[in-house]
Structures are given as C-alpha cells and as structure tokens.
N, C-alpha and C. Protein backbone atom coordinates (compact mmCIF):
# COMPACT_ATOMS: atom_id res chain seq x y z
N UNK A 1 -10.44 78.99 177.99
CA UNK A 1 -11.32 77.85 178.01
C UNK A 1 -12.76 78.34 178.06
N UNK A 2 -13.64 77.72 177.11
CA UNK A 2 -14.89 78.68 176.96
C UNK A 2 -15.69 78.10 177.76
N UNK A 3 -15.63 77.01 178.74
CA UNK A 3 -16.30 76.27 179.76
C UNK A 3 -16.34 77.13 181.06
N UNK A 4 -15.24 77.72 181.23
CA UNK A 4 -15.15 78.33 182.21
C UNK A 4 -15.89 79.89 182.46
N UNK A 5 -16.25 80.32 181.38
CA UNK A 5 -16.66 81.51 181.07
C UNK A 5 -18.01 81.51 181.16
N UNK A 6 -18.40 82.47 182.18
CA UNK A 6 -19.70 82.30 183.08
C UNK A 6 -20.58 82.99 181.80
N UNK A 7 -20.79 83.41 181.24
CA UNK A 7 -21.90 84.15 180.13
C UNK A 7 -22.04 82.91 179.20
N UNK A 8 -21.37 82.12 179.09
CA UNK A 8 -21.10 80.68 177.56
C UNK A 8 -22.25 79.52 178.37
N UNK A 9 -22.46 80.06 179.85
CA UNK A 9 -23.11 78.80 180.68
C UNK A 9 -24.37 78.27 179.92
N UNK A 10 -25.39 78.77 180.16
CA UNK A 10 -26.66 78.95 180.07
C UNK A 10 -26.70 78.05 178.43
N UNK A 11 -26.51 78.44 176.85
CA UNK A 11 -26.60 77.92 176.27
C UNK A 11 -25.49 76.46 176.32
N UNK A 12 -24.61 76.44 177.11
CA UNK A 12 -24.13 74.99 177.47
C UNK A 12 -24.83 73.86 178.37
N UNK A 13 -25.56 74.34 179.24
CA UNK A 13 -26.80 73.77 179.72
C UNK A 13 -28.08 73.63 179.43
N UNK A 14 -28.37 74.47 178.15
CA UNK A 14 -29.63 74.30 177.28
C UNK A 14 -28.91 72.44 176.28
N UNK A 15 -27.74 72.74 175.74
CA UNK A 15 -27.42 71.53 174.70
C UNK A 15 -27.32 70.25 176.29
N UNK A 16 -26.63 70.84 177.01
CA UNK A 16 -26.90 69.29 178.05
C UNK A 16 -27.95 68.76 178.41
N UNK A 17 -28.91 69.40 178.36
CA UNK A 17 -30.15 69.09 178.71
C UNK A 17 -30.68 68.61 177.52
N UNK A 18 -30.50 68.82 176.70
CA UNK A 18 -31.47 68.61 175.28
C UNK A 18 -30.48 67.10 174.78
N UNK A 19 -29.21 67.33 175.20
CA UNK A 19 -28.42 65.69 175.09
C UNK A 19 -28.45 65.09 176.12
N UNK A 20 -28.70 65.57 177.44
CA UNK A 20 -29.43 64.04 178.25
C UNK A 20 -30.47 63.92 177.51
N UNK A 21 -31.69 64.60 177.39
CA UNK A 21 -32.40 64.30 176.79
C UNK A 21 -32.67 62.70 176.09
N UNK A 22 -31.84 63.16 175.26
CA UNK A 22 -31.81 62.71 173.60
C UNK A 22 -30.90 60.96 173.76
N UNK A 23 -30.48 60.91 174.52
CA UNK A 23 -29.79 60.09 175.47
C UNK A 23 -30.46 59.56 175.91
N UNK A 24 -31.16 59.86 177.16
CA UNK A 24 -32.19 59.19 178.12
C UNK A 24 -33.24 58.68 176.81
N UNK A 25 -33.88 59.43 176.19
CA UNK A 25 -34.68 58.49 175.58
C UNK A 25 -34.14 57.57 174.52
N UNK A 26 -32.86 57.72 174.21
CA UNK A 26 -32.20 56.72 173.32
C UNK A 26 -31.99 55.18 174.52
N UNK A 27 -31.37 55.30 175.48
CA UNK A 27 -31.50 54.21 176.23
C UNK A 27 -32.24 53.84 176.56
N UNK A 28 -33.80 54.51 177.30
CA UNK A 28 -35.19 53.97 177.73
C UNK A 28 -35.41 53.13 176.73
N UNK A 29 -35.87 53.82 175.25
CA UNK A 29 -36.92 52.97 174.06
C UNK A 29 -36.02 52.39 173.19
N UNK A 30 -34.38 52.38 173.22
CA UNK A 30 -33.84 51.48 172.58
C UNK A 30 -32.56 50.54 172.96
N UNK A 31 -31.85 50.88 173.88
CA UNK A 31 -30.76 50.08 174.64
C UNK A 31 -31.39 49.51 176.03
N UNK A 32 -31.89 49.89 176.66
CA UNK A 32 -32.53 49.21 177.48
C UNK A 32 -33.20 47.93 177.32
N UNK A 33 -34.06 48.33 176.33
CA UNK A 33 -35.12 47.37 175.47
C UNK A 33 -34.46 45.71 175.19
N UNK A 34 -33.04 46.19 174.56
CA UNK A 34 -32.88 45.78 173.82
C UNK A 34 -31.58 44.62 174.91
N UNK A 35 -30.72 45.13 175.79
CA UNK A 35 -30.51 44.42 176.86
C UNK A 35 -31.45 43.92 177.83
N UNK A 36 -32.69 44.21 178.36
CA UNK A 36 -33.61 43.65 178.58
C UNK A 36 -33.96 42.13 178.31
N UNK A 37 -33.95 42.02 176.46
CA UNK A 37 -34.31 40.82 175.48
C UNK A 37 -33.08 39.91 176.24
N UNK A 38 -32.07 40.34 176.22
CA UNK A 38 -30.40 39.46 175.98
C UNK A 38 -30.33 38.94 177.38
N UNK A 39 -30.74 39.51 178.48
CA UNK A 39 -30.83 39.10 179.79
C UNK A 39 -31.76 38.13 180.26
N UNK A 40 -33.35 38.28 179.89
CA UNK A 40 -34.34 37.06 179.42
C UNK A 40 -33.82 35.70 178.76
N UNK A 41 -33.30 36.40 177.38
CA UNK A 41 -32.84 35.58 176.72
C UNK A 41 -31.76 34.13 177.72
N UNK A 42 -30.84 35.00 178.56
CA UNK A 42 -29.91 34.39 178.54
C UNK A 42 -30.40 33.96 180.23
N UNK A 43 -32.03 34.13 180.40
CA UNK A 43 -32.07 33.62 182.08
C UNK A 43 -33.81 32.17 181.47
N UNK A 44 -33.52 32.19 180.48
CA UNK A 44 -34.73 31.40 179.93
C UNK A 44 -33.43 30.25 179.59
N UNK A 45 -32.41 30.40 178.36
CA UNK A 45 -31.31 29.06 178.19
C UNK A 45 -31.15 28.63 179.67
N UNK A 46 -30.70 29.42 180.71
CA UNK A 46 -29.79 28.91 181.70
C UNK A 46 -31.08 27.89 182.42
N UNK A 47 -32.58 28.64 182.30
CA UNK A 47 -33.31 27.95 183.11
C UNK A 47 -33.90 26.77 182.50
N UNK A 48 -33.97 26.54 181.00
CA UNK A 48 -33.82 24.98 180.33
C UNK A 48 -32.84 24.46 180.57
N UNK A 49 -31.34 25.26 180.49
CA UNK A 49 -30.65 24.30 180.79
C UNK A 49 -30.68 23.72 182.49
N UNK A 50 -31.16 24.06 183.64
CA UNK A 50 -31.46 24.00 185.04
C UNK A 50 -32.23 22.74 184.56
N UNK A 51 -33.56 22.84 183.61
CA UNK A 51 -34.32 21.88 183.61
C UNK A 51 -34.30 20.64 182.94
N UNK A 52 -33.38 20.86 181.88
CA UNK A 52 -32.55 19.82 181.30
C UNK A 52 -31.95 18.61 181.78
N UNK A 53 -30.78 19.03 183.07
CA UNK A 53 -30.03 19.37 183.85
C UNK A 53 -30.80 18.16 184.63
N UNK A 54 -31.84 18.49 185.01
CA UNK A 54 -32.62 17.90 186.61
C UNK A 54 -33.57 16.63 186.06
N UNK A 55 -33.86 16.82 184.36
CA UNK A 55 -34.80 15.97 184.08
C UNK A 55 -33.62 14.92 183.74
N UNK A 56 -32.27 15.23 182.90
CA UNK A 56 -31.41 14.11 183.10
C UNK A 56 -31.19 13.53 184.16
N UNK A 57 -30.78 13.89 185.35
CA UNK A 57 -30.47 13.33 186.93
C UNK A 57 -31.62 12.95 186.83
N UNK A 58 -32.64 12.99 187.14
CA UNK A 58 -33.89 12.38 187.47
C UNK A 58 -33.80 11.00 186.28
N UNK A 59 -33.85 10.71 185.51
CA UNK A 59 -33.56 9.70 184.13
C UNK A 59 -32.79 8.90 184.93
N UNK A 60 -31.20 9.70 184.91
CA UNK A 60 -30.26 8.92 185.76
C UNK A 60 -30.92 8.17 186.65
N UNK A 61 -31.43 8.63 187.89
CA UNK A 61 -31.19 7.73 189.10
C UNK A 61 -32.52 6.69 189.09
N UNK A 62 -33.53 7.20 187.64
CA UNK A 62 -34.64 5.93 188.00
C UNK A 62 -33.11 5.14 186.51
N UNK A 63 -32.80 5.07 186.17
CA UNK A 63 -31.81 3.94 185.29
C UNK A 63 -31.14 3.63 186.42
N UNK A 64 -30.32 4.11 186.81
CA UNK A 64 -29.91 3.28 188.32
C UNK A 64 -30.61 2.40 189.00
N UNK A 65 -31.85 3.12 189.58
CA UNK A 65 -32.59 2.03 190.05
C UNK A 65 -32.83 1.19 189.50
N UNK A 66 -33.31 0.88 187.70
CA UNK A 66 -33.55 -0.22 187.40
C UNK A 66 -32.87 -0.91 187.55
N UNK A 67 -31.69 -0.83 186.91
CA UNK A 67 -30.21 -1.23 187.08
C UNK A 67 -30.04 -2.10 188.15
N UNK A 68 -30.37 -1.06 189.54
CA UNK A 68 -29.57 -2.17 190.77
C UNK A 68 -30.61 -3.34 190.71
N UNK A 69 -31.95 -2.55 190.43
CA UNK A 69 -32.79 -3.82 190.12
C UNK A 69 -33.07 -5.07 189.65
N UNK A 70 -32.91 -4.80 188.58
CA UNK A 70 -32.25 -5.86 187.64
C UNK A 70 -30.93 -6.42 187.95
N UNK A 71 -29.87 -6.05 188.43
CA UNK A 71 -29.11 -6.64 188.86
C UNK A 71 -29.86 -7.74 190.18
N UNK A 72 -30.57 -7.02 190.90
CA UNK A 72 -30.49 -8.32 192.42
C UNK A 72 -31.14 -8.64 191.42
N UNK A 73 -32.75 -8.50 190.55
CA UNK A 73 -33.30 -9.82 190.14
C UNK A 73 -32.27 -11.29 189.94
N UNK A 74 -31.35 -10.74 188.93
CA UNK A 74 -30.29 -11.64 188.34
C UNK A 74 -29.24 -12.50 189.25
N UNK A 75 -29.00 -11.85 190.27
CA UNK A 75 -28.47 -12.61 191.49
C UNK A 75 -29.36 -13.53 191.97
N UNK A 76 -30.83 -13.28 192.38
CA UNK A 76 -31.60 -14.20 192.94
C UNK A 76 -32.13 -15.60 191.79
N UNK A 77 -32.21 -14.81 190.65
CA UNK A 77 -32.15 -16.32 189.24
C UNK A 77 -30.91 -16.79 189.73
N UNK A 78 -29.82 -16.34 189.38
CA UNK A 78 -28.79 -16.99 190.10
C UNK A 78 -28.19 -17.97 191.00
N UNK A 79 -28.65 -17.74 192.01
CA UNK A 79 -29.08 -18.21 193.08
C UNK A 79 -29.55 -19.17 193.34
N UNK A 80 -30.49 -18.88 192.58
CA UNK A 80 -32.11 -19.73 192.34
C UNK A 80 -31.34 -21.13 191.48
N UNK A 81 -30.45 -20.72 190.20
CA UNK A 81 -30.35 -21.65 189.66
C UNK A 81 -28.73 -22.79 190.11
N UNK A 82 -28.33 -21.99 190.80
CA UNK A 82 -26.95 -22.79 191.76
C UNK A 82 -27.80 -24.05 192.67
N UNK A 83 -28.77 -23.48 193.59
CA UNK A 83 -29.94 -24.20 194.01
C UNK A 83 -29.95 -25.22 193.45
N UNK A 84 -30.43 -24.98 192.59
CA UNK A 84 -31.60 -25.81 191.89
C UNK A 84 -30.72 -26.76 191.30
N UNK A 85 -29.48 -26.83 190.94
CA UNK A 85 -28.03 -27.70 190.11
C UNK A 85 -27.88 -28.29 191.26
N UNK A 86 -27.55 -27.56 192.76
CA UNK A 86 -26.99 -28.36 193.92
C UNK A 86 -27.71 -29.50 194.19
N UNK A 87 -29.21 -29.06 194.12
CA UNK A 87 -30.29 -29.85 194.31
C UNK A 87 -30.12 -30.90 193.80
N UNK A 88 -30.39 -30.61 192.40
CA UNK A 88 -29.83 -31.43 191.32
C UNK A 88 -29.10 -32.86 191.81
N UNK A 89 -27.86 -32.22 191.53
CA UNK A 89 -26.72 -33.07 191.56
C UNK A 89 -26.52 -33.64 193.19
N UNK A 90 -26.76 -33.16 194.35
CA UNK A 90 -27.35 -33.93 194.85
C UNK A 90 -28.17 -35.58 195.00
N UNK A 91 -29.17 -35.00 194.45
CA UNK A 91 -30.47 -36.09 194.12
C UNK A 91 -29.56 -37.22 193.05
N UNK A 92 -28.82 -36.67 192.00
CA UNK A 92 -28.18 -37.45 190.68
C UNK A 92 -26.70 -38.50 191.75
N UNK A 93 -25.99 -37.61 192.91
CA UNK A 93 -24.94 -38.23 193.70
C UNK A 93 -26.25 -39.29 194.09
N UNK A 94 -27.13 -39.12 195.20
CA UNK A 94 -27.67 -40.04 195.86
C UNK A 94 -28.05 -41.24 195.04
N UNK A 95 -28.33 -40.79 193.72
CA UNK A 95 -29.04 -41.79 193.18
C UNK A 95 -27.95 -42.81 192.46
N UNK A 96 -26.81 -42.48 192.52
CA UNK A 96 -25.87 -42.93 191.67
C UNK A 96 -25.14 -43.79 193.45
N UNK A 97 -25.01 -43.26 193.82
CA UNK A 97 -24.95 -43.86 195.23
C UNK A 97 -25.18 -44.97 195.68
N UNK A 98 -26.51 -45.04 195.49
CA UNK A 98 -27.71 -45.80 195.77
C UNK A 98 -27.28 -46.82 195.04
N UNK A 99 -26.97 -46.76 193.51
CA UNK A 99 -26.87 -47.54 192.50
C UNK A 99 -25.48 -48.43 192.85
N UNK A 100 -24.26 -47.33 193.02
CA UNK A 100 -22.91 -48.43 193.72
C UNK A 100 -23.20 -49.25 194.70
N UNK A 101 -24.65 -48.42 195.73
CA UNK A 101 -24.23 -49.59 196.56
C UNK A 101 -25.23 -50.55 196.99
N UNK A 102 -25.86 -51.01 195.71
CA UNK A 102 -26.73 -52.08 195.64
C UNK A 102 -25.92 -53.20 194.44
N UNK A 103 -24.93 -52.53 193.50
CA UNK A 103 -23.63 -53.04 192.95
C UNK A 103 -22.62 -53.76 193.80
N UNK A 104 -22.04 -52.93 195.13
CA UNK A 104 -20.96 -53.67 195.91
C UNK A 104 -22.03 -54.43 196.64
N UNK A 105 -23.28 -54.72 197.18
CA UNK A 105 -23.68 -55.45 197.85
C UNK A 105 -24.03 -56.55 197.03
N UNK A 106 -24.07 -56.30 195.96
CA UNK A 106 -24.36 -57.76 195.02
C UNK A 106 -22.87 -58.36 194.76
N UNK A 107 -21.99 -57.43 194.62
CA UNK A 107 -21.12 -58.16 194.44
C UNK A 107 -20.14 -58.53 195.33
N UNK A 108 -20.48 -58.14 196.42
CA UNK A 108 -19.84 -58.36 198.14
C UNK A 108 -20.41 -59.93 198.32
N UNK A 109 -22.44 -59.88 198.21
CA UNK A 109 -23.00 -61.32 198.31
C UNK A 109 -22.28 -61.96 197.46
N UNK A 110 -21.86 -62.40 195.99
CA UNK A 110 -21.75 -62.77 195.28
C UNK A 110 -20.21 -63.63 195.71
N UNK A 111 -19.37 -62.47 196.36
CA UNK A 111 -18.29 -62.74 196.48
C UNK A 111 -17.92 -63.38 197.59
N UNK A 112 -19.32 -63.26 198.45
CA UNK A 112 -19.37 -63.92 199.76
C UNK A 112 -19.59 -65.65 199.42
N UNK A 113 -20.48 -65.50 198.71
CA UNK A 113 -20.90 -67.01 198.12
C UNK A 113 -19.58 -67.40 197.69
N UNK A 114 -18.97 -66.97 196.69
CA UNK A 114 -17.45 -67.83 196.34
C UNK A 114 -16.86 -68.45 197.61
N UNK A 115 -16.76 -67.24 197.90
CA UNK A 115 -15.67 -67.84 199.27
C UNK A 115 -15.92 -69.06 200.06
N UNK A 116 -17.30 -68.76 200.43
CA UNK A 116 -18.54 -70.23 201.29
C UNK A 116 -17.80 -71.26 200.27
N UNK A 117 -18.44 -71.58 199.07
CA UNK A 117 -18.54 -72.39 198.34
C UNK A 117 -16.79 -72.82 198.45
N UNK A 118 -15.92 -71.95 198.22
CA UNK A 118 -14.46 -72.23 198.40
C UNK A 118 -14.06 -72.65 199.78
N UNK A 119 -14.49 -72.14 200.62
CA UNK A 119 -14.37 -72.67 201.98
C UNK A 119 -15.04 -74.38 201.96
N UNK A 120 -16.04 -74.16 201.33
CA UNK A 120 -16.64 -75.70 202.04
C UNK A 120 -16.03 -77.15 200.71
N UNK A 121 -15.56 -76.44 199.66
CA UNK A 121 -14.66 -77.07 198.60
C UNK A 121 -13.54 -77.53 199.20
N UNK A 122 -12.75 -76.64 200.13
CA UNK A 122 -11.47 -76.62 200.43
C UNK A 122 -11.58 -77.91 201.82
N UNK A 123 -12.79 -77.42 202.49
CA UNK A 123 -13.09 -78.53 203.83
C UNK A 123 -13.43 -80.13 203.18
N UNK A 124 -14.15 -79.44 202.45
CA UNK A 124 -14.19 -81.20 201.88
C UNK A 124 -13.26 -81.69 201.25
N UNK A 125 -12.26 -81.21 200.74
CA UNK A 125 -10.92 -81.64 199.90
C UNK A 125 -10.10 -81.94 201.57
N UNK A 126 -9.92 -81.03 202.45
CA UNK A 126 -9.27 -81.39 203.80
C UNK A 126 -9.63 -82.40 204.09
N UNK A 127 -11.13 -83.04 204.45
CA UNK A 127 -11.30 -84.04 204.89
C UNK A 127 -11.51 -85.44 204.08
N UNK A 128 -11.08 -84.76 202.99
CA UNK A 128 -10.98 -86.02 202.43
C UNK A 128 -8.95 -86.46 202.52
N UNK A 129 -8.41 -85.38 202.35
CA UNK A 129 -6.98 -85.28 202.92
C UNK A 129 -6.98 -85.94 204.37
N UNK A 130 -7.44 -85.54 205.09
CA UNK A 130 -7.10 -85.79 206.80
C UNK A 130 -7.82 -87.57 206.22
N UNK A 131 -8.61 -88.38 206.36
CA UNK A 131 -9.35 -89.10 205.60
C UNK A 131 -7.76 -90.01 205.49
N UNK A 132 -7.48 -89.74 204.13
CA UNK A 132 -6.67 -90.84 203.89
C UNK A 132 -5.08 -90.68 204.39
N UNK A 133 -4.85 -89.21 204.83
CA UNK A 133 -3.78 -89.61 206.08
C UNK A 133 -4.16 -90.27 207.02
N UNK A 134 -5.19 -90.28 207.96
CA UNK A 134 -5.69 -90.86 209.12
C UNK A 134 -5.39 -92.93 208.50
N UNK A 135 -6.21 -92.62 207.18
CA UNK A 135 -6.53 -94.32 207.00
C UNK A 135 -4.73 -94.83 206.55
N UNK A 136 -3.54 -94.01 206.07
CA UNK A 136 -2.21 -94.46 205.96
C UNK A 136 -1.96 -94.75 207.08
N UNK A 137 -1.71 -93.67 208.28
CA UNK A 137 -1.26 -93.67 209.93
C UNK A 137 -1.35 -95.00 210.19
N UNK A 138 -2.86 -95.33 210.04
CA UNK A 138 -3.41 -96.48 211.14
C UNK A 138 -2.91 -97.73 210.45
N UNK A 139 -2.64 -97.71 209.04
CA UNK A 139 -2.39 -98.88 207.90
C UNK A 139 -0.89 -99.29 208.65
N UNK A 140 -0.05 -98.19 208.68
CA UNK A 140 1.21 -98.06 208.93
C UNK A 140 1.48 -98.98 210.68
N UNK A 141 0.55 -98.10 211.47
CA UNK A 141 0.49 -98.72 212.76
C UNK A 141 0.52 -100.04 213.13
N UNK A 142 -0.85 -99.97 212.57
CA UNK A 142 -1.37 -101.53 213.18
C UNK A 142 -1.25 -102.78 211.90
N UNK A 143 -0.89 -102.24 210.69
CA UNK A 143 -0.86 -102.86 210.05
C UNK A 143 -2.04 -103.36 208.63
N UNK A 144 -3.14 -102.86 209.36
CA UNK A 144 -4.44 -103.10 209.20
C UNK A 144 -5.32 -101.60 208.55
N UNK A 145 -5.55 -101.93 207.28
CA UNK A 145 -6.62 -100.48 206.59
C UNK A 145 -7.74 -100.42 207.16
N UNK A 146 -8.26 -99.31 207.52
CA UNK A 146 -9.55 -99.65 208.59
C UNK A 146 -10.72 -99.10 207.49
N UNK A 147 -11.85 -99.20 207.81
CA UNK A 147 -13.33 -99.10 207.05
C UNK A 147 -13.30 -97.60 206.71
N UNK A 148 -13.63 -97.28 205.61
CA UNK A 148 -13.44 -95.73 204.82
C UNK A 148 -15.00 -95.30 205.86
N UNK A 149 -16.41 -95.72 206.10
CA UNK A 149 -16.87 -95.13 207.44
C UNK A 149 -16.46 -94.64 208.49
N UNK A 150 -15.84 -95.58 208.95
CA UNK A 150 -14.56 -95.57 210.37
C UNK A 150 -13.47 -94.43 210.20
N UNK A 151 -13.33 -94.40 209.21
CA UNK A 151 -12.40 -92.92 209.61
C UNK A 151 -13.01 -92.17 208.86
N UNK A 152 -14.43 -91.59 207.97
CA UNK A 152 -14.95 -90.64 208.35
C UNK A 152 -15.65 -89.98 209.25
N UNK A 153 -15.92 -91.08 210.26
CA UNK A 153 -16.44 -90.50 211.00
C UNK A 153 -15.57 -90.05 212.43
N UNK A 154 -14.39 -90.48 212.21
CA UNK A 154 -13.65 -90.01 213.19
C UNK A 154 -12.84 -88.90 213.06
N UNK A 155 -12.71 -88.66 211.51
CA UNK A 155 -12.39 -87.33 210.87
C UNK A 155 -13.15 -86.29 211.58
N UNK A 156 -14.61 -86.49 211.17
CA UNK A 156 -16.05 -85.30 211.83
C UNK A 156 -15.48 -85.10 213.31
N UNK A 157 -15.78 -86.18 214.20
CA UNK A 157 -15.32 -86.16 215.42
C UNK A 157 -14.20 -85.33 215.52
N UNK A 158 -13.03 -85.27 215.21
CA UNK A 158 -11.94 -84.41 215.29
C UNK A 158 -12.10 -83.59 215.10
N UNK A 159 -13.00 -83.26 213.87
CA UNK A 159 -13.34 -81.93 213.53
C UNK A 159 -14.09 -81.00 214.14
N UNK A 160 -14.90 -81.65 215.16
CA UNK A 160 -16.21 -81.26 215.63
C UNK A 160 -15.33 -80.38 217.78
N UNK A 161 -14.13 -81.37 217.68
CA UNK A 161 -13.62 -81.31 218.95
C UNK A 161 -12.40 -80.10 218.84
C-alpha cells in the first residue's frame, strides 16, 4: 500500500494541500455563493408568504367585522320594522275597533228603539185587550156595557197599582 510508505508522504501532502486548496476555493467563490442565493431565496418566499398570510387574516377579521356589523345593523332595521307593523296594526285594530263599536252602539240604540216602540205597541194592544175584557166582564155581570172612558181609566189604574 503506497499510503503507508513513509518516503511517498511528503508529495501526498503537497497534492492534499493543493486539493484542499482547489476545493476550498471551489466552495468559497462558487458553492457557497450559490447556496447562499437558494437559502435567501427560499427565506424571502417563506417571508411573503408570512406576509401574505397575515395581510389575509387581517382582510379576514376586518370582513368579519363588517359582517357582524352589518348583520346587527339588519337586526335593528328589523326590529325597527316589526315595531313599526306592531305599531301599525295596532293603531289599524284600534281604529277598526273604534269603528265596530260605534256600529254595535248604533245598532244596540237602534235595536233598543225597536224593542221600546214594540214594548209600548204591545202595551197599547194589552190595554186595549184588558179594555174590552174588562168592558165584556162587567157587560156579563151586571148586565150593563159601561163608558169606553170608564174602563180606560180603570185599566191605567190597574196598571199603575
């Protein structure tokens, strides 16, 4: 083995030296260099993409916010406009209300009047009934038709007692 052979040294350590050499400056001014670029390279993407990344989330959470924003706005129109119908219809019940019951009171008076008028139809048809039973009775009795005064006014009297 010619490695081992102490006289072969010296020019085997002249070529190692002259191939680190040749080496060392092949990696300094050209592999180094050149992984250097690829490591930049690849810490510049990662750090757009970091910034990418943060300017989307940031986008995100003001769209969110509008979002929830716009949402309560839309609840409170909402709101606003349930209101404003209750209100509404409300005011439209009362007024319709109002309207039945100036209807049943006209037609409650109305119906009140019949009745009067039927009541005092029916009293005067009675007393004209009681009237000429009273004036048969007494015909029958005594024999004698008495004065159509005379037994209205004793009709009233009865009526009155």
């Amino acid at each position: 083995m010619p490695q081992l052979i102490p006289e072969d040294w010296a020019p085997q350590l002249v070529w190692l030296a002259i191939t680190f050499g040749i080496l060392y400056l092949l990696m300094v001014y050209v592999a180094l260099p050149r992984i250097g670029k690829v490591i930049e390279a690849r810490a510049a993407h990662i750090a757009g993409d970091l910034a990418a990344a943060d300017q989307l989330r940031r986008e995100t959470e003001e769209a969110i916010a509008a979002y929830e924003q716009a949402l309560a706005e839309a609840k409170q129109k909402a709101h606003a406009i349930v209101e404003e119908g209750r209100v509404k219809l409300k005011a439209e019940t009362a007024a319709e209300r109002a309207k039945l019951d100036q209807e049943l009171a006209k037609k409650s008076a109305e119906a009140e009047a019949r009745i009067t008028e039927a009541k005092n139809s029916a009293m005067k048809e009675v007393n004209a009934v009681a009237a000429d039973v009273a004036a048969d009775i007494v015909q029958r009795l005594i024999g004698v038709a008495p004065a159509k005064p005379e037994i209205d006014k004793a009709v009233e009297a009865a009526r009155k007692a």
